[in-house]
PDB file of N, CA and C in Angstrom:
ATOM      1  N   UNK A   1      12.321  19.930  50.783  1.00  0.00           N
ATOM      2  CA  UNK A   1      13.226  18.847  50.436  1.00  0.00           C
ATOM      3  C   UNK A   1      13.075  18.543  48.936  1.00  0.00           C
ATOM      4  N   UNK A   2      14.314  18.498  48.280  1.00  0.00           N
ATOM      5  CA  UNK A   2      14.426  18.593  47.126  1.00  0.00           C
ATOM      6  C   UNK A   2      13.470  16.974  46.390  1.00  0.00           C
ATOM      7  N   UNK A   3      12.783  16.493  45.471  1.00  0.00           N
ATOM      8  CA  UNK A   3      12.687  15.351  44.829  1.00  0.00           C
ATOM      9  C   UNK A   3      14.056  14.441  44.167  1.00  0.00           C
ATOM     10  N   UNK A   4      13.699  13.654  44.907  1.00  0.00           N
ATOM     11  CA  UNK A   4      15.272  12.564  44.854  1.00  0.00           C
ATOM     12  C   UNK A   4      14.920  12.054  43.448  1.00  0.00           C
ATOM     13  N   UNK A   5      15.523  12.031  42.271  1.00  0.00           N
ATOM     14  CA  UNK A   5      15.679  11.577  40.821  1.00  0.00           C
ATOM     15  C   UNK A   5      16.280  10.162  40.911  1.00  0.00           C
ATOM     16  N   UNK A   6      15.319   9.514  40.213  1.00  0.00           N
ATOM     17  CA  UNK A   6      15.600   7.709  39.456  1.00  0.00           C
ATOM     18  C   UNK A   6      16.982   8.139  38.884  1.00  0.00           C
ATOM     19  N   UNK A   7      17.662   6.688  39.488  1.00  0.00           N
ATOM     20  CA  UNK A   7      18.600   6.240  38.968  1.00  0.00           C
ATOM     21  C   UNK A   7      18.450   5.472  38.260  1.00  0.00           C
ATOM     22  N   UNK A   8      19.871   5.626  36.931  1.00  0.00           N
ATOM     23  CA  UNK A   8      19.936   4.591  35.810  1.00  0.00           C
ATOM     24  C   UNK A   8      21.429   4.299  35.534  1.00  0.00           C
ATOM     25  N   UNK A   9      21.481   3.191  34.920  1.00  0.00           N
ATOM     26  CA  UNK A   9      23.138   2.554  34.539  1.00  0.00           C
ATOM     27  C   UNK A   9      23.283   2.611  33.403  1.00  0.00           C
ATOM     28  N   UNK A  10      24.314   3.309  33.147  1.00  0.00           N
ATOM     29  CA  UNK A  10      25.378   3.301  31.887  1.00  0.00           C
ATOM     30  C   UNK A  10      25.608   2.450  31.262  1.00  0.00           C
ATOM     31  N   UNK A  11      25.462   1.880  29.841  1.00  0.00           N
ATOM     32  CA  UNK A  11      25.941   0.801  29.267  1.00  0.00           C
ATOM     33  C   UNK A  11      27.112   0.922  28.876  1.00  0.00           C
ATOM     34  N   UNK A  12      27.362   2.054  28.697  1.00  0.00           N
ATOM     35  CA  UNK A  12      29.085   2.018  28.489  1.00  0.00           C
ATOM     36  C   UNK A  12      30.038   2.173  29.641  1.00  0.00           C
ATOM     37  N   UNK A  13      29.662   2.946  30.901  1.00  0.00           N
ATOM     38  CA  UNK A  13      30.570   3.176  31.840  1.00  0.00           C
ATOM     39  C   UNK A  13      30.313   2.451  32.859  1.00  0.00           C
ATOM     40  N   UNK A  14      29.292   1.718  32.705  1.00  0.00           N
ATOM     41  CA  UNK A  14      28.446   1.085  33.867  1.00  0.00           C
ATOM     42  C   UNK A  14      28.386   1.396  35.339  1.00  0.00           C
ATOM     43  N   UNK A  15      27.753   3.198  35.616  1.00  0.00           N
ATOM     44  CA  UNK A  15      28.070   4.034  36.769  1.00  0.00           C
ATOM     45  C   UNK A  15      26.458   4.128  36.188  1.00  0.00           C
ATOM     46  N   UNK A  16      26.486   3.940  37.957  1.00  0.00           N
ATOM     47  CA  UNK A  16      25.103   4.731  37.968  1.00  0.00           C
ATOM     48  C   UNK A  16      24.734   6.320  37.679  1.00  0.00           C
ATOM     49  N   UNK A  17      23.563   6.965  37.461  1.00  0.00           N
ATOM     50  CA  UNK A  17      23.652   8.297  37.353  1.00  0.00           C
ATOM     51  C   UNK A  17      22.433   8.426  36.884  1.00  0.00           C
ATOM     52  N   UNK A  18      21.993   9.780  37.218  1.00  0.00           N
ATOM     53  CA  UNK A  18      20.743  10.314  37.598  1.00  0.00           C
ATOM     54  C   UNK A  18      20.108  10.208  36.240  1.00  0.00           C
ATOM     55  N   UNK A  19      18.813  10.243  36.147  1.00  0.00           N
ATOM     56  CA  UNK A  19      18.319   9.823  34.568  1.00  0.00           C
ATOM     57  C   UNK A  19      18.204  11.078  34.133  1.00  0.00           C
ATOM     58  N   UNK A  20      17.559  11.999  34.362  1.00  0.00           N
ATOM     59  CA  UNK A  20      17.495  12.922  33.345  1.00  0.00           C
ATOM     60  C   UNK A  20      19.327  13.322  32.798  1.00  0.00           C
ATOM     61  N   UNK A  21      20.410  13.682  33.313  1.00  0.00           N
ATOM     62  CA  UNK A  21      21.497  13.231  32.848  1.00  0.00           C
ATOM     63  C   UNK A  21      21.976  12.326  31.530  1.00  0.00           C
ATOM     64  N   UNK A  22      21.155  11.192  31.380  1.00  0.00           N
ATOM     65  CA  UNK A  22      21.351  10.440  30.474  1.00  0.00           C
ATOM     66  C   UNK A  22      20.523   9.954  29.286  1.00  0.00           C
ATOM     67  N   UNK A  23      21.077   9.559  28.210  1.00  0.00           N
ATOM     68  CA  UNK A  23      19.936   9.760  27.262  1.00  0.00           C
ATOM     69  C   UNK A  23      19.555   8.167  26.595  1.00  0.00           C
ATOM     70  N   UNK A  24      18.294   8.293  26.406  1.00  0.00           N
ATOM     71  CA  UNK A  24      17.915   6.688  26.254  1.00  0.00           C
ATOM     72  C   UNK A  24      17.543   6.565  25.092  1.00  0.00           C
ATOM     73  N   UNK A  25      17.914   5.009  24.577  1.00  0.00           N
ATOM     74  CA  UNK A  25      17.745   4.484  23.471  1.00  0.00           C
ATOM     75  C   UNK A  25      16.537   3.654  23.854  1.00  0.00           C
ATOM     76  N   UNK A  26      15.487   3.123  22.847  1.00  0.00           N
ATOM     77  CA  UNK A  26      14.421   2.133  23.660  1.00  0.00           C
ATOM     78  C   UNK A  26      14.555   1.409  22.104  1.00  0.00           C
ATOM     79  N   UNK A  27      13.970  -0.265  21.960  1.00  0.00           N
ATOM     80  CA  UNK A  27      13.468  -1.122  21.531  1.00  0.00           C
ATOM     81  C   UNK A  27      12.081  -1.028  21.386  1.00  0.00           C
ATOM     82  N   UNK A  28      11.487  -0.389  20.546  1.00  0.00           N
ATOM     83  CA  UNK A  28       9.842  -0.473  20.609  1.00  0.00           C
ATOM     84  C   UNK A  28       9.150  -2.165  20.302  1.00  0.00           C
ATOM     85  N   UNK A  29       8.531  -2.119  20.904  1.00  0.00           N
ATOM     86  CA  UNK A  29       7.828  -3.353  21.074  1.00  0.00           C
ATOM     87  C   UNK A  29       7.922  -4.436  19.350  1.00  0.00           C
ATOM     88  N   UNK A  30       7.386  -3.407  18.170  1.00  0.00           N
ATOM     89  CA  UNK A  30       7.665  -4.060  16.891  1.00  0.00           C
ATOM     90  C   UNK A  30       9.259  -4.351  16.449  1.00  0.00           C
ATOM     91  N   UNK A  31      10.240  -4.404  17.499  1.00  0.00           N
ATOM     92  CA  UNK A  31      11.626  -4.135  17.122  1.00  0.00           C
ATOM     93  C   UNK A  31      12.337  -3.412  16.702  1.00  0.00           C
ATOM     94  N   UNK A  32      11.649  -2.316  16.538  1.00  0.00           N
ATOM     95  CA  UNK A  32      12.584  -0.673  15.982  1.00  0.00           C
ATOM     96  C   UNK A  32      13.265   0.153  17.225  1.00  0.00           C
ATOM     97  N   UNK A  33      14.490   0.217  16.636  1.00  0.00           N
ATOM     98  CA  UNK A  33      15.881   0.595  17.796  1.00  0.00           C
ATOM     99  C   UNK A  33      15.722   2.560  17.569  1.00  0.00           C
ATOM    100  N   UNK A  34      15.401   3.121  18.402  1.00  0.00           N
ATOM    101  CA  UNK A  34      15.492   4.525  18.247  1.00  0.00           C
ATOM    102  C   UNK A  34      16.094   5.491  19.436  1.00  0.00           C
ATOM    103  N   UNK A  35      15.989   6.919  19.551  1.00  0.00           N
ATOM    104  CA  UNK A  35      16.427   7.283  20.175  1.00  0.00           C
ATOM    105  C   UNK A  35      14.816   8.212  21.126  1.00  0.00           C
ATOM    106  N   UNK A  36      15.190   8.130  22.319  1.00  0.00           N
ATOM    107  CA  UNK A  36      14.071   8.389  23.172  1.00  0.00           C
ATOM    108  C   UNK A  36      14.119   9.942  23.607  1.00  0.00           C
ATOM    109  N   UNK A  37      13.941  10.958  23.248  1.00  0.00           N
ATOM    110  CA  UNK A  37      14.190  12.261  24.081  1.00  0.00           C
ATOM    111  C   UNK A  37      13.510  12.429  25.124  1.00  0.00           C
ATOM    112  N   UNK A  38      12.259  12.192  25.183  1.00  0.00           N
ATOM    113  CA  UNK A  38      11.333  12.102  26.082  1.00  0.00           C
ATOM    114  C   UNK A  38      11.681  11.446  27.539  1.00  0.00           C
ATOM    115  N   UNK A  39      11.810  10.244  27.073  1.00  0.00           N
ATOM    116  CA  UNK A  39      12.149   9.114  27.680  1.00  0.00           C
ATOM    117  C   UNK A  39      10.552   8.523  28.052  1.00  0.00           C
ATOM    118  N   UNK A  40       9.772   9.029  27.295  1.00  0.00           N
ATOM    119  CA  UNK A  40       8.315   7.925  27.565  1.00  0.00           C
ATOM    120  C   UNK A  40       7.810   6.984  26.501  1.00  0.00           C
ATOM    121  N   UNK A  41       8.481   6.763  25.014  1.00  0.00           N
ATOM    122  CA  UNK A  41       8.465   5.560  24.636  1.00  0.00           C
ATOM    123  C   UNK A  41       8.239   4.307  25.037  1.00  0.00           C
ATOM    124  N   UNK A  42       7.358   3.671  24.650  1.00  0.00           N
ATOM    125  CA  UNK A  42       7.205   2.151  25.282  1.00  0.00           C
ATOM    126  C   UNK A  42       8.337   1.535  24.636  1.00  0.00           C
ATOM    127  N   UNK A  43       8.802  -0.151  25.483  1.00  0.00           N
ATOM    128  CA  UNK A  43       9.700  -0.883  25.108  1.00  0.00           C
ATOM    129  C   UNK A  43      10.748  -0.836  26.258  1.00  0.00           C
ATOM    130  N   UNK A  44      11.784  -1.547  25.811  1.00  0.00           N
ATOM    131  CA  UNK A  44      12.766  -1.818  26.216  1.00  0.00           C
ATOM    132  C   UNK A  44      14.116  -0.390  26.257  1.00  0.00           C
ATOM    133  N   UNK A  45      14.240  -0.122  27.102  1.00  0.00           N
ATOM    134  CA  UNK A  45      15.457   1.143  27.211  1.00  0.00           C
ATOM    135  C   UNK A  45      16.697   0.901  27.562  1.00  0.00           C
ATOM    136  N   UNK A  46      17.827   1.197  27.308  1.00  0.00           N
ATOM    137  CA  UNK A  46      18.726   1.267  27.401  1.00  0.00           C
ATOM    138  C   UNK A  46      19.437   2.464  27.601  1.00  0.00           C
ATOM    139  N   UNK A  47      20.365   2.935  28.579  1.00  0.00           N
ATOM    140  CA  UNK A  47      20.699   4.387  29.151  1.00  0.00           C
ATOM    141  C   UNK A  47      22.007   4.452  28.858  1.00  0.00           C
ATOM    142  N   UNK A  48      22.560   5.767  28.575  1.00  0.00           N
ATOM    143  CA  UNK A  48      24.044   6.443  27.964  1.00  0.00           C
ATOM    144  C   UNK A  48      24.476   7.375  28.452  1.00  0.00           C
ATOM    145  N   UNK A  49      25.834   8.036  29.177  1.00  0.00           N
ATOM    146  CA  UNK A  49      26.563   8.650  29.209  1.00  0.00           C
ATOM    147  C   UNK A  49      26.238  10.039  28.346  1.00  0.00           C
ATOM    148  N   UNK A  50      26.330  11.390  28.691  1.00  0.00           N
ATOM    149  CA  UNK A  50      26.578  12.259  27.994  1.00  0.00           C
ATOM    150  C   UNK A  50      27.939  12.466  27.240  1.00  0.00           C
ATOM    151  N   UNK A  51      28.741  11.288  27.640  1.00  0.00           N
ATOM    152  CA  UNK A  51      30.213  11.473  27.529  1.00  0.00           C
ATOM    153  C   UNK A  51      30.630  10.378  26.095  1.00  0.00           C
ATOM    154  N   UNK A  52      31.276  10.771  24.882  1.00  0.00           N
ATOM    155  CA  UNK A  52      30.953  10.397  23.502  1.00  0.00           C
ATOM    156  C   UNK A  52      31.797   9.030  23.753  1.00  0.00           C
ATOM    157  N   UNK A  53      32.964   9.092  24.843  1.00  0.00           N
ATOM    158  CA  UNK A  53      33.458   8.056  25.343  1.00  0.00           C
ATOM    159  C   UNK A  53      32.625   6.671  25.996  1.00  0.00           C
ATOM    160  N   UNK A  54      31.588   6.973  26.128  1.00  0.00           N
ATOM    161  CA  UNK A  54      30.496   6.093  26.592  1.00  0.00           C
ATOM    162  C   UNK A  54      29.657   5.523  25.725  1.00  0.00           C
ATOM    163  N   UNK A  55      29.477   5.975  24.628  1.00  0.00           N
ATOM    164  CA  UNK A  55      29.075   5.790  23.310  1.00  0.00           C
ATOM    165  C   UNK A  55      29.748   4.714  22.630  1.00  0.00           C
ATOM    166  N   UNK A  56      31.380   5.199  22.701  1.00  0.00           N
ATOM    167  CA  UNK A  56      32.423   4.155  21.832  1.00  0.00           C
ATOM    168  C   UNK A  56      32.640   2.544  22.511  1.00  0.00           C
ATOM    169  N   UNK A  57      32.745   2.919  24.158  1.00  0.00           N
ATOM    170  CA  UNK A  57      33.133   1.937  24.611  1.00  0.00           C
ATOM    171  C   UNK A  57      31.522   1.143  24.887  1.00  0.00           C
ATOM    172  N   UNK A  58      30.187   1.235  24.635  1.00  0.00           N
ATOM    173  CA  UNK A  58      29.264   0.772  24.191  1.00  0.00           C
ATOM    174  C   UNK A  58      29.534   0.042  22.889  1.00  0.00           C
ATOM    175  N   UNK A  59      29.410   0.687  22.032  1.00  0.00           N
ATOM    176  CA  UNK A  59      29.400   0.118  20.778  1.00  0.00           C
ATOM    177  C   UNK A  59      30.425  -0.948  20.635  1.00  0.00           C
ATOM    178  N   UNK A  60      31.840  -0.759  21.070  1.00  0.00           N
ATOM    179  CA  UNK A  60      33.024  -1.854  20.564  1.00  0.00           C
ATOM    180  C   UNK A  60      32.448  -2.954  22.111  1.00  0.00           C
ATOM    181  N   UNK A  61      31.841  -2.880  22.630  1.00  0.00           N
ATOM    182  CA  UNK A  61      31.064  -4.399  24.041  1.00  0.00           C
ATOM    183  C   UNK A  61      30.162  -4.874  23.359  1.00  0.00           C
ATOM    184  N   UNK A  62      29.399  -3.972  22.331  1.00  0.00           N
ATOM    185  CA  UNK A  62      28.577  -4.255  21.717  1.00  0.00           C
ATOM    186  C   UNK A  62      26.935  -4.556  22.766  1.00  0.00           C
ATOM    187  N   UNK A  63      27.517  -3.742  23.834  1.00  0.00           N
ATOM    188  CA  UNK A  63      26.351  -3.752  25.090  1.00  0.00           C
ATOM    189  C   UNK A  63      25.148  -3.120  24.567  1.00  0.00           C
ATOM    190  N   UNK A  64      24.901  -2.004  23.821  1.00  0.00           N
ATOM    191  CA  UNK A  64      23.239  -1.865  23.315  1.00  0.00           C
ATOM    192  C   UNK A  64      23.241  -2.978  22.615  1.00  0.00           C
ATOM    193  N   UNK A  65      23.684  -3.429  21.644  1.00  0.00           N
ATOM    194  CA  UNK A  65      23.321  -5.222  20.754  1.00  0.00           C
ATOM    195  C   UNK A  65      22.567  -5.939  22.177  1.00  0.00           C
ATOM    196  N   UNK A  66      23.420  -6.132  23.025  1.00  0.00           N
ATOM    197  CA  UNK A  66      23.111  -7.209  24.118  1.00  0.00           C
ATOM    198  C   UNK A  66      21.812  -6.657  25.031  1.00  0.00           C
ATOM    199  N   UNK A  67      21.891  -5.570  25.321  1.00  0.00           N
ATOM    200  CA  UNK A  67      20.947  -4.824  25.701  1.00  0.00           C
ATOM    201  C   UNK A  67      19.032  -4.872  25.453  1.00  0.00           C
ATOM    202  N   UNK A  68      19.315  -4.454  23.959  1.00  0.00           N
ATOM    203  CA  UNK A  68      17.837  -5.192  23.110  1.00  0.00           C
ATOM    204  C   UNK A  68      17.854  -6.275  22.394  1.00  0.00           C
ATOM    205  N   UNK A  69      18.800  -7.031  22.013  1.00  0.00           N
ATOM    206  CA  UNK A  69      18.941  -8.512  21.734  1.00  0.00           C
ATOM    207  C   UNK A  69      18.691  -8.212  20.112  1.00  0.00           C
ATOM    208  N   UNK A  70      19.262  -7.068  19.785  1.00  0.00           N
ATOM    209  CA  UNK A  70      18.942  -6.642  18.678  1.00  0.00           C
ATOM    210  C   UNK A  70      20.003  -6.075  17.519  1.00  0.00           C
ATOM    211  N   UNK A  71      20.041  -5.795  16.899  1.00  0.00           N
ATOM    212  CA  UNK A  71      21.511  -5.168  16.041  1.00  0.00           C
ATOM    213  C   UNK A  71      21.023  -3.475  16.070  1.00  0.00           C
ATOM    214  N   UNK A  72      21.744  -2.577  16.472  1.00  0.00           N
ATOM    215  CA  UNK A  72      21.787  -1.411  16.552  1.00  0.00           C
ATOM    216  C   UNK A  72      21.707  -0.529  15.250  1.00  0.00           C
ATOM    217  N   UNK A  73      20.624  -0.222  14.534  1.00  0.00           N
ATOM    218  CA  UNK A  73      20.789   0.434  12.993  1.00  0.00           C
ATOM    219  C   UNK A  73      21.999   1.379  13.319  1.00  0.00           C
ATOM    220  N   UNK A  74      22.683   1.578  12.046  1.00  0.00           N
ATOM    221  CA  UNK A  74      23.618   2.763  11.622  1.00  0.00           C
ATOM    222  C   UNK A  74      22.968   4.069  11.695  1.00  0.00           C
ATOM    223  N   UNK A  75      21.338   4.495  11.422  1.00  0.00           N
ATOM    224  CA  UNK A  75      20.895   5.584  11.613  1.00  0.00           C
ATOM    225  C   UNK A  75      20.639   5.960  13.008  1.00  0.00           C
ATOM    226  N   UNK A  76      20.741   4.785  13.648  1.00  0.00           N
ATOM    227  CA  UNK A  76      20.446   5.375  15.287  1.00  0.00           C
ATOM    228  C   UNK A  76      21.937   5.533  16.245  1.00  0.00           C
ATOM    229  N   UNK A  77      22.825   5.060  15.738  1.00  0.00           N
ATOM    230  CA  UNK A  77      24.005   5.552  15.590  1.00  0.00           C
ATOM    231  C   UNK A  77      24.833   6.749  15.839  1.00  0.00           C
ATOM    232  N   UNK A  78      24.506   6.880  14.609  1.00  0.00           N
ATOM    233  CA  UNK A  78      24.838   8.434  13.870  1.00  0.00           C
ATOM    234  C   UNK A  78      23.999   9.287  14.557  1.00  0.00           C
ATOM    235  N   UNK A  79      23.117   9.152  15.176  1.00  0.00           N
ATOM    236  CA  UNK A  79      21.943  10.010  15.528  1.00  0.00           C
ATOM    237  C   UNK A  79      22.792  10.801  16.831  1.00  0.00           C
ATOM    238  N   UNK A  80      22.757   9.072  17.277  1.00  0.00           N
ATOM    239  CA  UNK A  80      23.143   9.317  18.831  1.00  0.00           C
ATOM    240  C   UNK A  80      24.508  10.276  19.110  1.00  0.00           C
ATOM    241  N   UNK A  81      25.507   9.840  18.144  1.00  0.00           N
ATOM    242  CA  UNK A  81      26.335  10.448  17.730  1.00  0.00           C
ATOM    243  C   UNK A  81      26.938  11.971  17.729  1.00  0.00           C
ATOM    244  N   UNK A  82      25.913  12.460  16.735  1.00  0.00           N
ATOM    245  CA  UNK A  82      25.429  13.815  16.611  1.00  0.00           C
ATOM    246  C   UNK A  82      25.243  14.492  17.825  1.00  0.00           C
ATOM    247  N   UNK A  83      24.397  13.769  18.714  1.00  0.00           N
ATOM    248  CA  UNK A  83      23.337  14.555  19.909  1.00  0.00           C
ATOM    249  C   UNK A  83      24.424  14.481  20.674  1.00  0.00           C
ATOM    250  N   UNK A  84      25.292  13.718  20.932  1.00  0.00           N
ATOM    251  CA  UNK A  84      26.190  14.177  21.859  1.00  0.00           C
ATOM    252  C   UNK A  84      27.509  14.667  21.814  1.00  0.00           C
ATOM    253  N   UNK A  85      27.410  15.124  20.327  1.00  0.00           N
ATOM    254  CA  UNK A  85      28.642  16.001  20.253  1.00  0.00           C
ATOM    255  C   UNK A  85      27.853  17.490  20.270  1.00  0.00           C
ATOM    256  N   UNK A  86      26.408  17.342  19.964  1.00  0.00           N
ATOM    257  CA  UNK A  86      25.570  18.413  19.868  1.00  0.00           C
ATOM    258  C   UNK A  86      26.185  18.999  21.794  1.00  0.00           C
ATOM    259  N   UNK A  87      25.348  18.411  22.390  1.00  0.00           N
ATOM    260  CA  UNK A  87      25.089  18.485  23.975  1.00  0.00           C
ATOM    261  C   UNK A  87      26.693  18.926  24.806  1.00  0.00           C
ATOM    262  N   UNK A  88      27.036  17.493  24.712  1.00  0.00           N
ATOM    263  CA  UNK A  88      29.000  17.561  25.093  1.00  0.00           C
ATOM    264  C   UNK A  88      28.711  16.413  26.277  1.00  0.00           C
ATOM    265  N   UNK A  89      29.858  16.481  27.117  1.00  0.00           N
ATOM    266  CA  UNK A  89      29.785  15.546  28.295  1.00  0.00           C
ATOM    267  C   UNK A  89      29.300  16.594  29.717  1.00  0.00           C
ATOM    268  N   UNK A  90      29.679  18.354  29.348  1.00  0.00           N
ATOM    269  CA  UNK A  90      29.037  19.167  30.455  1.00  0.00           C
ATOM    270  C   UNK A  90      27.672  19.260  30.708  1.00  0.00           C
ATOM    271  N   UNK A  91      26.798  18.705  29.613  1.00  0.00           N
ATOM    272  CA  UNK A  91      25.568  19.494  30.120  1.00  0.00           C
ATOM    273  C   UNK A  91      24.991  18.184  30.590  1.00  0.00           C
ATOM    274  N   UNK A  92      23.917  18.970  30.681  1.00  0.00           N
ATOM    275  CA  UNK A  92      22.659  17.583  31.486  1.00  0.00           C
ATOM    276  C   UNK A  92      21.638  17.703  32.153  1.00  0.00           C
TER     277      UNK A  92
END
């Protein structure tokens, strides 16, 4: 029997979906907003869509802001950005 995978919610699509699937942003404890590949960063996490559409409609809710109670740097952004035009919405 296969291992059943943690679920996590979308801040932009707000659908659940399997975590490794999705890629996390965390709040480290000193307040620095980054991007998690791992996903074992301490802090506060926040989970995303492979889909760049999930990204946009995040950002204009401004749901990561609300998320870590924090303002989202422009470099983590762009980062995120990148990685998922890198990746696409197929893989995962």
């Amino acid at each position: 029997m296969p291992k059943k995978q943690p679920q996590r919610m979308c801040v932009g699509c707000r659908q659940m979906k399997e975590k490794p699937k999705l890629i996390r942003v965390v709040r480290s404890p000193e307040g620095e907003v980054s991007l998690d590949d791992r996903g074992k960063k301490p802090g506060r996490g926040a989970y995303l869509c492979l889909d760049p559409a999930c990204l946009k409609r995040a950002v204009k809710s401004r749901a990561l802001e609300r998320a870590f109670a924090a303002p989202l740097p422009p470099e983590v952004l762009s980062e995120l950005e990148a990685q998922l035009a890198e990746r696409g919405p197929g893989d995962g």
